[in-house]
PDB file of N, CA and C in Angstrom:
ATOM      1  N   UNK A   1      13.611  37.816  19.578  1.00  0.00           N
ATOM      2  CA  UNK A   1      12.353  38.040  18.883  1.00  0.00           C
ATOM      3  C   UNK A   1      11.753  36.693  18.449  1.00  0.00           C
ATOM      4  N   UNK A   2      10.416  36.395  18.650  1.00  0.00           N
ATOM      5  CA  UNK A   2       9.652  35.515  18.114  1.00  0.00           C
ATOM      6  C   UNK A   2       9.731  35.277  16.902  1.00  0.00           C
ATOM      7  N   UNK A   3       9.848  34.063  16.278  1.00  0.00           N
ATOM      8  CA  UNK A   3       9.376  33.956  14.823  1.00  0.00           C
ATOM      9  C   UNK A   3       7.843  33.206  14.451  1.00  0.00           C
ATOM     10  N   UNK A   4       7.547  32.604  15.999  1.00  0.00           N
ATOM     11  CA  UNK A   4       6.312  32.808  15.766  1.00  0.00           C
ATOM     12  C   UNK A   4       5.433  33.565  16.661  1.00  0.00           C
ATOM     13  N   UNK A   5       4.043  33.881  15.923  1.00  0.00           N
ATOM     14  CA  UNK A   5       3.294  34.577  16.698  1.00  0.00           C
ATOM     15  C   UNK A   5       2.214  33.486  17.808  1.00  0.00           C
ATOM     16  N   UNK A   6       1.815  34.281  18.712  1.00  0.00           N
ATOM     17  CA  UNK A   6       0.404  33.642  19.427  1.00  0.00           C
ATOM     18  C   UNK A   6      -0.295  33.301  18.760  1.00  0.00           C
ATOM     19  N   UNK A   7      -1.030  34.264  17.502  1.00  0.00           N
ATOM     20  CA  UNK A   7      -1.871  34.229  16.654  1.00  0.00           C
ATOM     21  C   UNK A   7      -2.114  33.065  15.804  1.00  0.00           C
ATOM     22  N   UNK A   8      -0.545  32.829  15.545  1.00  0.00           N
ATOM     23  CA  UNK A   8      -0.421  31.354  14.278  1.00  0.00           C
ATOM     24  C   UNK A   8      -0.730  30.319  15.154  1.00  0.00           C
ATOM     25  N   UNK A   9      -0.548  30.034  16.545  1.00  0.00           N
ATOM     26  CA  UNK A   9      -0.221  28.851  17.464  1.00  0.00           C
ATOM     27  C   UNK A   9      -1.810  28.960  17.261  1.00  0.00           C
ATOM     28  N   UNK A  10      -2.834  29.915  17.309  1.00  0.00           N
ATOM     29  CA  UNK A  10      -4.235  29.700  18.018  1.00  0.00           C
ATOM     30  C   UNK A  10      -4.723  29.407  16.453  1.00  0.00           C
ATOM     31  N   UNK A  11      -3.823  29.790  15.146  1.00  0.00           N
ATOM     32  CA  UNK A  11      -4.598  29.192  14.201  1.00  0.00           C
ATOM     33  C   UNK A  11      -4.593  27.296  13.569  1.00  0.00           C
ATOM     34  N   UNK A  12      -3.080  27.152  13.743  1.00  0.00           N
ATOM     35  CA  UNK A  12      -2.626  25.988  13.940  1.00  0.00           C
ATOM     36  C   UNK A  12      -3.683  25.306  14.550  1.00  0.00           C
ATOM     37  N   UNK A  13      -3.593  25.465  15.626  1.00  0.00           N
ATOM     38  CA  UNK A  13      -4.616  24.800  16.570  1.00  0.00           C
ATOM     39  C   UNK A  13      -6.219  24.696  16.019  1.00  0.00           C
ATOM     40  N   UNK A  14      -6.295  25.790  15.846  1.00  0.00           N
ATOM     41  CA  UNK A  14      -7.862  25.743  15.185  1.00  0.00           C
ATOM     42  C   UNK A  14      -7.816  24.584  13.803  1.00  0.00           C
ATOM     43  N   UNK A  15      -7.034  24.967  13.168  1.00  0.00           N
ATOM     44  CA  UNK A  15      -6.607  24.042  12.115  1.00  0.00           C
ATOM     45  C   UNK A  15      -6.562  22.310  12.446  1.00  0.00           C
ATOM     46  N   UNK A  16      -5.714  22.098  13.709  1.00  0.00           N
ATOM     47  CA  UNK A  16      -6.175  20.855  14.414  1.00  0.00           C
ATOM     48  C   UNK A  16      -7.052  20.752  15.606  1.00  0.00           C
ATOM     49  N   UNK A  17      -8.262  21.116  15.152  1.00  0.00           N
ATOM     50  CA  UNK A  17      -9.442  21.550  15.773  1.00  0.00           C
ATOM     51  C   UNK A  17      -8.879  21.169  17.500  1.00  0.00           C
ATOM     52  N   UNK A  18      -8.072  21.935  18.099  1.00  0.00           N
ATOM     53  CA  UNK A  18      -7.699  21.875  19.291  1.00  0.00           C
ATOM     54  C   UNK A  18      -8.031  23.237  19.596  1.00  0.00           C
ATOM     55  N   UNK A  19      -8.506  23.206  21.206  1.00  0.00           N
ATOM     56  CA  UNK A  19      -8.701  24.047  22.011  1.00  0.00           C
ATOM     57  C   UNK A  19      -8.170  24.346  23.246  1.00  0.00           C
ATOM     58  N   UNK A  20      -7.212  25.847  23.117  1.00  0.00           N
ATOM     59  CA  UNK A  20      -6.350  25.515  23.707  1.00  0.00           C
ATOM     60  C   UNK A  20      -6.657  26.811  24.627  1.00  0.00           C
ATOM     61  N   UNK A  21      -6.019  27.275  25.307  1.00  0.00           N
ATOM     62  CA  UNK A  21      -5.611  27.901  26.344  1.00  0.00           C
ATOM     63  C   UNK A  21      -5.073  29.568  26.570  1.00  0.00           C
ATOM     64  N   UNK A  22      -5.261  30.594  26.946  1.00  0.00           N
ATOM     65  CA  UNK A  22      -4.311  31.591  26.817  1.00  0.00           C
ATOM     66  C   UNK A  22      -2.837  30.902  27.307  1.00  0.00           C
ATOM     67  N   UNK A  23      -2.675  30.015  28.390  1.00  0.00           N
ATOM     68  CA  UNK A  23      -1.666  29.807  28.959  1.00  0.00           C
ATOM     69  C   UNK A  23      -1.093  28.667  28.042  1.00  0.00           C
ATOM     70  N   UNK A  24      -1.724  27.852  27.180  1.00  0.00           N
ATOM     71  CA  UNK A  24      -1.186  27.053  26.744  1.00  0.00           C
ATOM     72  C   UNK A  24      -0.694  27.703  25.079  1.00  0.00           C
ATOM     73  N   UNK A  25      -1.391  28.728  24.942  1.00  0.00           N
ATOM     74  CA  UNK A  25      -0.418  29.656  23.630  1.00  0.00           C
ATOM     75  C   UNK A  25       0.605  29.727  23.976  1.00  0.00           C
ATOM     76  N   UNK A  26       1.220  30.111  24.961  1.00  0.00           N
ATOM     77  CA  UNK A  26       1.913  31.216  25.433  1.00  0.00           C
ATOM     78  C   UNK A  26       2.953  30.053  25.540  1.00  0.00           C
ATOM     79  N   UNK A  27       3.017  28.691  26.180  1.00  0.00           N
ATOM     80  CA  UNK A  27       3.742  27.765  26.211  1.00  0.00           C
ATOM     81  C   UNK A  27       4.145  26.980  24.980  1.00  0.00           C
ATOM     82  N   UNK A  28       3.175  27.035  23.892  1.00  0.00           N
ATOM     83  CA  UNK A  28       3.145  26.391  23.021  1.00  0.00           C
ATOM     84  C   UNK A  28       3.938  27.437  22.047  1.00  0.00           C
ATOM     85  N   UNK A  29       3.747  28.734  22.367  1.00  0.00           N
ATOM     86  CA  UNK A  29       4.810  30.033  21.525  1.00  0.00           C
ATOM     87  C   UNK A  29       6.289  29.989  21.608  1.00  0.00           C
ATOM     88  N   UNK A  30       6.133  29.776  22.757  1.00  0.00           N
ATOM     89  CA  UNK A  30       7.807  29.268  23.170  1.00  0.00           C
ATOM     90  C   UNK A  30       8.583  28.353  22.659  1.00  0.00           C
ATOM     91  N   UNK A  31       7.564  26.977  22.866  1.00  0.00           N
ATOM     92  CA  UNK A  31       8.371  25.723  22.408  1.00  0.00           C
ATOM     93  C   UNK A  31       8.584  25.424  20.689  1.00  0.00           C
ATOM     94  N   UNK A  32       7.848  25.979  19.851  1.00  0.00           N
ATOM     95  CA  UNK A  32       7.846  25.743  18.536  1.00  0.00           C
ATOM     96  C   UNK A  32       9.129  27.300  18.277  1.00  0.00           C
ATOM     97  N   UNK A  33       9.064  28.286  18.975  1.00  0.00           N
ATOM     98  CA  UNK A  33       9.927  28.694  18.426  1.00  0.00           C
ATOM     99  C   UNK A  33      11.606  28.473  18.839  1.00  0.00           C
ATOM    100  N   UNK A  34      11.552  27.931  19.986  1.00  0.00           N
ATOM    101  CA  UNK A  34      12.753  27.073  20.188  1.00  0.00           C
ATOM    102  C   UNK A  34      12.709  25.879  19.410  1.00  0.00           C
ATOM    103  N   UNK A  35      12.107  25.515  18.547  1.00  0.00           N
ATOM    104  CA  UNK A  35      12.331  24.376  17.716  1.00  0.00           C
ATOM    105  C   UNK A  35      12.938  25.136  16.553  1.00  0.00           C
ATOM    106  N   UNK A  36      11.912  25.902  16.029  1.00  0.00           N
ATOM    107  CA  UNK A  36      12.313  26.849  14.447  1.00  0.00           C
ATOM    108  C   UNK A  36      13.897  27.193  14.768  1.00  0.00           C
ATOM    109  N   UNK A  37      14.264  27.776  15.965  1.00  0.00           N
ATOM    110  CA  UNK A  37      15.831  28.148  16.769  1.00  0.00           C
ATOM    111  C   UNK A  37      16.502  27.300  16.107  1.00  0.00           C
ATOM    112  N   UNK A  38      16.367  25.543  16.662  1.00  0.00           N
ATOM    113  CA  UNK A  38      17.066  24.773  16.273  1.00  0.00           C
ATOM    114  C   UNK A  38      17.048  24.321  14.928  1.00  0.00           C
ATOM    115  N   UNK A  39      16.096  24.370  14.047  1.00  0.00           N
ATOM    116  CA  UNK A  39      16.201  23.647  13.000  1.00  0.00           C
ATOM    117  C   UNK A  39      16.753  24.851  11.977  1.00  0.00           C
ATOM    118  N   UNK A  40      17.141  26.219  12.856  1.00  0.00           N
ATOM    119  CA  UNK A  40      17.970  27.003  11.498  1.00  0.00           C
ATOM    120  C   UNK A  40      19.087  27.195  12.152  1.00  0.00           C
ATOM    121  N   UNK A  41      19.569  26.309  13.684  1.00  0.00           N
ATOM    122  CA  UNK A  41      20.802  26.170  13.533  1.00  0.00           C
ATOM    123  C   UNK A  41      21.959  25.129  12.162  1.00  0.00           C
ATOM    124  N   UNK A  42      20.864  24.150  11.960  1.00  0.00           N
ATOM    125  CA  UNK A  42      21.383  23.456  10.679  1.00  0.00           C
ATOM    126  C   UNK A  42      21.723  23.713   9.606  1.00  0.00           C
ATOM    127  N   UNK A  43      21.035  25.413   9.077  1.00  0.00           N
ATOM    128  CA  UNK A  43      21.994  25.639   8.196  1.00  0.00           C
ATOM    129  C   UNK A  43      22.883  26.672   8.334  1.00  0.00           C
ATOM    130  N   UNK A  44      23.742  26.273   9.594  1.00  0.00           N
ATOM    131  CA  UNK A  44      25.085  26.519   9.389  1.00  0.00           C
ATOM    132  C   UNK A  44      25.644  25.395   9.249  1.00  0.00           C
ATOM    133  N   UNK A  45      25.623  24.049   8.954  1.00  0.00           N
ATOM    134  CA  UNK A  45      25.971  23.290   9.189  1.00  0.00           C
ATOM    135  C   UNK A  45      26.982  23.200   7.342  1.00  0.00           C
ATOM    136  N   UNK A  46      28.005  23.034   7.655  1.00  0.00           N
ATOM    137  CA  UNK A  46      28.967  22.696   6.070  1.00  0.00           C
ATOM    138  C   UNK A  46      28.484  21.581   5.487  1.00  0.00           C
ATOM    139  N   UNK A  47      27.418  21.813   4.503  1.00  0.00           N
ATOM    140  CA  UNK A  47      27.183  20.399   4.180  1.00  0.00           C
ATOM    141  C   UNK A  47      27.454  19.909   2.563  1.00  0.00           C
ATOM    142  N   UNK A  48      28.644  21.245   2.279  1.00  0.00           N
ATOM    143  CA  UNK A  48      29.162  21.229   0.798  1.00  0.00           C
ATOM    144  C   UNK A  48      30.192  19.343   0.428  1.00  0.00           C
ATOM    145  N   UNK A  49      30.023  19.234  -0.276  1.00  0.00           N
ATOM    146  CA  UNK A  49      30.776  17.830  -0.572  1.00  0.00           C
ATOM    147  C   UNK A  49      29.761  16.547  -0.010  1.00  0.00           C
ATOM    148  N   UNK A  50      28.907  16.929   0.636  1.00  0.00           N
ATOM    149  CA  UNK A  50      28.189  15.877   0.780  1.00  0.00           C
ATOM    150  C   UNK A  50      26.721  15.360   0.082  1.00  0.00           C
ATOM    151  N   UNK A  51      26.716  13.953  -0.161  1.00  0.00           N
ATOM    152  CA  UNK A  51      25.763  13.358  -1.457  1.00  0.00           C
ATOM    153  C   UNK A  51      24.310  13.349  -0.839  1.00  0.00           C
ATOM    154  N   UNK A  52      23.526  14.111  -1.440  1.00  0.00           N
ATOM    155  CA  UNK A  52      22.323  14.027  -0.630  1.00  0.00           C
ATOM    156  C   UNK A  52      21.467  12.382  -0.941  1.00  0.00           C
ATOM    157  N   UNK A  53      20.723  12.518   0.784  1.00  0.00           N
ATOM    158  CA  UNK A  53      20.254  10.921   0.849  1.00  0.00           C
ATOM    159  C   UNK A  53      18.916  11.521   1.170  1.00  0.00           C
ATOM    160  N   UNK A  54      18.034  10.526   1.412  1.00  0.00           N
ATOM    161  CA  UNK A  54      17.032  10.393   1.622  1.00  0.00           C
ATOM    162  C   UNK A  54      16.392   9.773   3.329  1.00  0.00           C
ATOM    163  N   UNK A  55      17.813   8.745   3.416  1.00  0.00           N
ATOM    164  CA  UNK A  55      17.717   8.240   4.678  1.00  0.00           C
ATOM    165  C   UNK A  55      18.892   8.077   4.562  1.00  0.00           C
ATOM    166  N   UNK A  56      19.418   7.967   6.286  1.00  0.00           N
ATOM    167  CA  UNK A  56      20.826   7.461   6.902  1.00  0.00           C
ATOM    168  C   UNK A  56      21.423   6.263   6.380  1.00  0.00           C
ATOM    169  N   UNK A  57      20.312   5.477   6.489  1.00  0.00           N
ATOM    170  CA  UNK A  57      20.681   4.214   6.153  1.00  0.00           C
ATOM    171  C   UNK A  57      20.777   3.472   4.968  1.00  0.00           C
ATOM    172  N   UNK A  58      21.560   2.735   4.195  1.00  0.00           N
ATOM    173  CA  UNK A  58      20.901   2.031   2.830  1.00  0.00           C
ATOM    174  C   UNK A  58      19.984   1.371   3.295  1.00  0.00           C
ATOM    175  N   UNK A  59      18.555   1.398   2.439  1.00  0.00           N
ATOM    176  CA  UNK A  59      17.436   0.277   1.822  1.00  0.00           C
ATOM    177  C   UNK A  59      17.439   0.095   1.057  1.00  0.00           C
ATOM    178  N   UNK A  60      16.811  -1.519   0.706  1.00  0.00           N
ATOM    179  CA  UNK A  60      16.754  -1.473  -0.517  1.00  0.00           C
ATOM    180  C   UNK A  60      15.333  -2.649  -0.439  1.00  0.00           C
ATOM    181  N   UNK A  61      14.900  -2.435  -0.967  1.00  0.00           N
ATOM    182  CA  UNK A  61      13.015  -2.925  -1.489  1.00  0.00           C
ATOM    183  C   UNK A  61      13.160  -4.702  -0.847  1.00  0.00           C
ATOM    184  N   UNK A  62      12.825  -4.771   0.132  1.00  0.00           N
ATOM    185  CA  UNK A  62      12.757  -5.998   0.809  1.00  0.00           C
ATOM    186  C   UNK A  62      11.871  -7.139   0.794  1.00  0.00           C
ATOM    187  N   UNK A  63      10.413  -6.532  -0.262  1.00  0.00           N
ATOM    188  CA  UNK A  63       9.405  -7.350  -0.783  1.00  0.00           C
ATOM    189  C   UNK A  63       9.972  -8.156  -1.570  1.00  0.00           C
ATOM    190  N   UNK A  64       8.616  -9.327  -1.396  1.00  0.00           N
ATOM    191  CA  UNK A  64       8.429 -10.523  -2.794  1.00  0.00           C
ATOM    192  C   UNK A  64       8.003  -9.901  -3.536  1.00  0.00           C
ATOM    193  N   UNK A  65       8.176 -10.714  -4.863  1.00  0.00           N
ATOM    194  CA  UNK A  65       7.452 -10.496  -5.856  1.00  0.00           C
ATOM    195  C   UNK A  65       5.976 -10.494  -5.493  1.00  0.00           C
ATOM    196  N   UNK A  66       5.075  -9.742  -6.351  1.00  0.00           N
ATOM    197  CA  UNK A  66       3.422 -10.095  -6.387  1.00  0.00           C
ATOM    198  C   UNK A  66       3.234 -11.225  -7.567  1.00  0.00           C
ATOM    199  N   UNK A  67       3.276 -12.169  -6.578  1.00  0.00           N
ATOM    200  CA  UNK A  67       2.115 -13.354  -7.244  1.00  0.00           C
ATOM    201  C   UNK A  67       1.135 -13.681  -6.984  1.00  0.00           C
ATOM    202  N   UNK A  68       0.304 -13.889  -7.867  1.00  0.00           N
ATOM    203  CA  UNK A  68      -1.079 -14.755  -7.572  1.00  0.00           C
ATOM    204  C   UNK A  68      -0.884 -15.718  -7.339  1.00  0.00           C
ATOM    205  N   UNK A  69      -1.638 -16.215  -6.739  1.00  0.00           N
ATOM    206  CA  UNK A  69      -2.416 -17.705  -5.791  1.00  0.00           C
ATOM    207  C   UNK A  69      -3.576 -17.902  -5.455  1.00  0.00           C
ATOM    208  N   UNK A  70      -4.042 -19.419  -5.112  1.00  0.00           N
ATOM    209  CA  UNK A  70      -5.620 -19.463  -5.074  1.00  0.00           C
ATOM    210  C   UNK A  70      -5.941 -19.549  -3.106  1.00  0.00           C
ATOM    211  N   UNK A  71      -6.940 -18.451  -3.314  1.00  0.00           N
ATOM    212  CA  UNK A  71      -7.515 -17.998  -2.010  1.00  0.00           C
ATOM    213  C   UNK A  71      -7.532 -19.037  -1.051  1.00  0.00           C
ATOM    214  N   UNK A  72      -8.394 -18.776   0.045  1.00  0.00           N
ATOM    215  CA  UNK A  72      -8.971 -20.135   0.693  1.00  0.00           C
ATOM    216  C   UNK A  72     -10.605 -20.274  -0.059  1.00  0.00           C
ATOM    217  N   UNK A  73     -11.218 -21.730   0.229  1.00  0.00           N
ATOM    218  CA  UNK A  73     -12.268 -21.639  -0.236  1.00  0.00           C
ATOM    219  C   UNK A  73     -13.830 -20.849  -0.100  1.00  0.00           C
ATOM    220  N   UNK A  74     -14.435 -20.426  -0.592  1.00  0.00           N
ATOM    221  CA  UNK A  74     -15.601 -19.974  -0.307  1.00  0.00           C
ATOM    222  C   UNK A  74     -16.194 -20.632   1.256  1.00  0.00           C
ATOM    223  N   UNK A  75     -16.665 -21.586   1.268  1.00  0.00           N
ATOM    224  CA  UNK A  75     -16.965 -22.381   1.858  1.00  0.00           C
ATOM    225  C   UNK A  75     -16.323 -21.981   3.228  1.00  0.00           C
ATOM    226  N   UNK A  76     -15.229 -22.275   3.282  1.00  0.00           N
ATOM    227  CA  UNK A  76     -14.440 -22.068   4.736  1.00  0.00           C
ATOM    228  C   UNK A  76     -14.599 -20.320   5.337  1.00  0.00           C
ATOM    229  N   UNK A  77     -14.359 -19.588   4.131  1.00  0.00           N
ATOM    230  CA  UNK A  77     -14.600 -17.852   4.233  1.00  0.00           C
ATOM    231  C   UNK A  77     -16.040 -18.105   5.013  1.00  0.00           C
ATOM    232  N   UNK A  78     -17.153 -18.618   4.345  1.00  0.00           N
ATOM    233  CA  UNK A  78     -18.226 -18.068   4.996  1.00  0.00           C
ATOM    234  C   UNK A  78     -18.583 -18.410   6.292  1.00  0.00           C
ATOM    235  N   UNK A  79     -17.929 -19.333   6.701  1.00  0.00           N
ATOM    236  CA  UNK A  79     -17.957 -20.064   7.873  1.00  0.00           C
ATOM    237  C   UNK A  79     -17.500 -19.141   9.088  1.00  0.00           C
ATOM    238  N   UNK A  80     -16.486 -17.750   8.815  1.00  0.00           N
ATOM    239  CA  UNK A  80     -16.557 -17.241   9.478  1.00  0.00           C
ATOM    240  C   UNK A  80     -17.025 -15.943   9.576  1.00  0.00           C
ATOM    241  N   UNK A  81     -18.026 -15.812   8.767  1.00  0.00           N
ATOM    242  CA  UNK A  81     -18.701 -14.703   8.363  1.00  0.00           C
ATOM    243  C   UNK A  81     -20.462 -14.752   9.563  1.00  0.00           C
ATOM    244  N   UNK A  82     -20.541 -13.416   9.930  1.00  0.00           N
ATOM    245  CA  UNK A  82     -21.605 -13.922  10.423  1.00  0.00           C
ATOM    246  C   UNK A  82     -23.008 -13.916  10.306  1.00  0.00           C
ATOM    247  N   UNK A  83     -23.276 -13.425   8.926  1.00  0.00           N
ATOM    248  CA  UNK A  83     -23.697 -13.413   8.018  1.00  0.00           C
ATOM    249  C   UNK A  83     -23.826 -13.392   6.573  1.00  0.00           C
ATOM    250  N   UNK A  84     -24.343 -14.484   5.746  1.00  0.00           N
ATOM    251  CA  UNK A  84     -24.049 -14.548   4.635  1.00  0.00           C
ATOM    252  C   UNK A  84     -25.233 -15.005   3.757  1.00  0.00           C
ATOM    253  N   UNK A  85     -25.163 -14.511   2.510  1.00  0.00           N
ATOM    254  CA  UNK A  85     -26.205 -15.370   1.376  1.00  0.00           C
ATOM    255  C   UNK A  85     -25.789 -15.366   0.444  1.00  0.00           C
ATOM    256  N   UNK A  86     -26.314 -16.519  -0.791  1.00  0.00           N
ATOM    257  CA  UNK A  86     -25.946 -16.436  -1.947  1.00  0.00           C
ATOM    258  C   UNK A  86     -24.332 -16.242  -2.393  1.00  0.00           C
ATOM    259  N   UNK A  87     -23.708 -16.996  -0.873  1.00  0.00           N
ATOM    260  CA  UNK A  87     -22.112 -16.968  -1.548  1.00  0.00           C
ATOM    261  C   UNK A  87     -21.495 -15.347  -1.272  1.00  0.00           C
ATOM    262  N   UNK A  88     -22.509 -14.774  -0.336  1.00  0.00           N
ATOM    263  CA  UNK A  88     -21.727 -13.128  -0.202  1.00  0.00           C
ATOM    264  C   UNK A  88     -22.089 -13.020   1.412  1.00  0.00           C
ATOM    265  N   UNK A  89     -20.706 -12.167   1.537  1.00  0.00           N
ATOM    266  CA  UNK A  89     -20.610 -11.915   3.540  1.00  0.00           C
ATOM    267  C   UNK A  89     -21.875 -10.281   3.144  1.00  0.00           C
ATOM    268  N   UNK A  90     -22.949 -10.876   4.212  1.00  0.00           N
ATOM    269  CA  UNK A  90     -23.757  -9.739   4.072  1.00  0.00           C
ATOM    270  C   UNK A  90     -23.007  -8.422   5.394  1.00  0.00           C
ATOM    271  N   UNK A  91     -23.281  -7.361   4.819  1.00  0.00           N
ATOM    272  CA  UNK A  91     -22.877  -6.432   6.119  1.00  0.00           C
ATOM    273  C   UNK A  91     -23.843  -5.609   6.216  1.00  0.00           C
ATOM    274  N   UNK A  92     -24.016  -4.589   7.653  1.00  0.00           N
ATOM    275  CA  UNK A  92     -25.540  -4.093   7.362  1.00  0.00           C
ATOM    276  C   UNK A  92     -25.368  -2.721   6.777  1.00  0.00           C
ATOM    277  N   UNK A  93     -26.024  -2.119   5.943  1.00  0.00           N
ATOM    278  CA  UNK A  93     -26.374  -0.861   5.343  1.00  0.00           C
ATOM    279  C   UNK A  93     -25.823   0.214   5.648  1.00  0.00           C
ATOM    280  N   UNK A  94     -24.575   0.824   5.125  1.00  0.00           N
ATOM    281  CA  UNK A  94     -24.297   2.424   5.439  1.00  0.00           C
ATOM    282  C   UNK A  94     -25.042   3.367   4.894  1.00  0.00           C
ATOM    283  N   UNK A  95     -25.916   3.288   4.149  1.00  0.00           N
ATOM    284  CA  UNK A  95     -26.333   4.163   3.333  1.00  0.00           C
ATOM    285  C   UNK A  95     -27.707   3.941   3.606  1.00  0.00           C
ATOM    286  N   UNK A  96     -28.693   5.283   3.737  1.00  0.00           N
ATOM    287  CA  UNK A  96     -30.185   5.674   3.947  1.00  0.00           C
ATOM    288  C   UNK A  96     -30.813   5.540   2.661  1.00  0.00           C
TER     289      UNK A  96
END
């Protein structure tokens, strides 16, 4: 038996404004519910005694500190700007 329907695949889809197919429901019905298959084979999985993680691996916060520092100069910024006035990169108008 399905656990999912056609119906959800064509709403999904609508949802990611995709347009899909009778034939590609029907393929796409299959494969997500052979996924749902597998991902509730996991809980049979014994996973009593074990410390829940977040990831496999240890991380640990690999950034610098945030410090301030002084920019490059005005001067050099506008130089690659390709338009500018009054010390400001002009850009053109989003707004009506």
């Amino acid at each position: 038996m399905s656990r999912i329907s056609k119906e959800q695949v064509y709403h999904v889809a609508n949802l990611a404004r995709l347009d899909i197919k009778e034939q590609e429901a029907e393929k796409f019905t299959k494969q997500l519910d052979d996924i749902i298959n597998l991902a509730e084979l996991l809980n049979e999985v014994d996973t009593s005694g074990i410390k829940p993680t977040s990831h496999v691996l240890n991380i640990h916060n690999v950034m610098r500190e945030d410090e301030a520092e002084e920019g490059l100069p005005r001067e050099e910024v506008l130089k690659n700007a390709p338009d500018h006035k009054d010390g400001q990169i002009r850009v053109p108008s989003i707004m009506e």
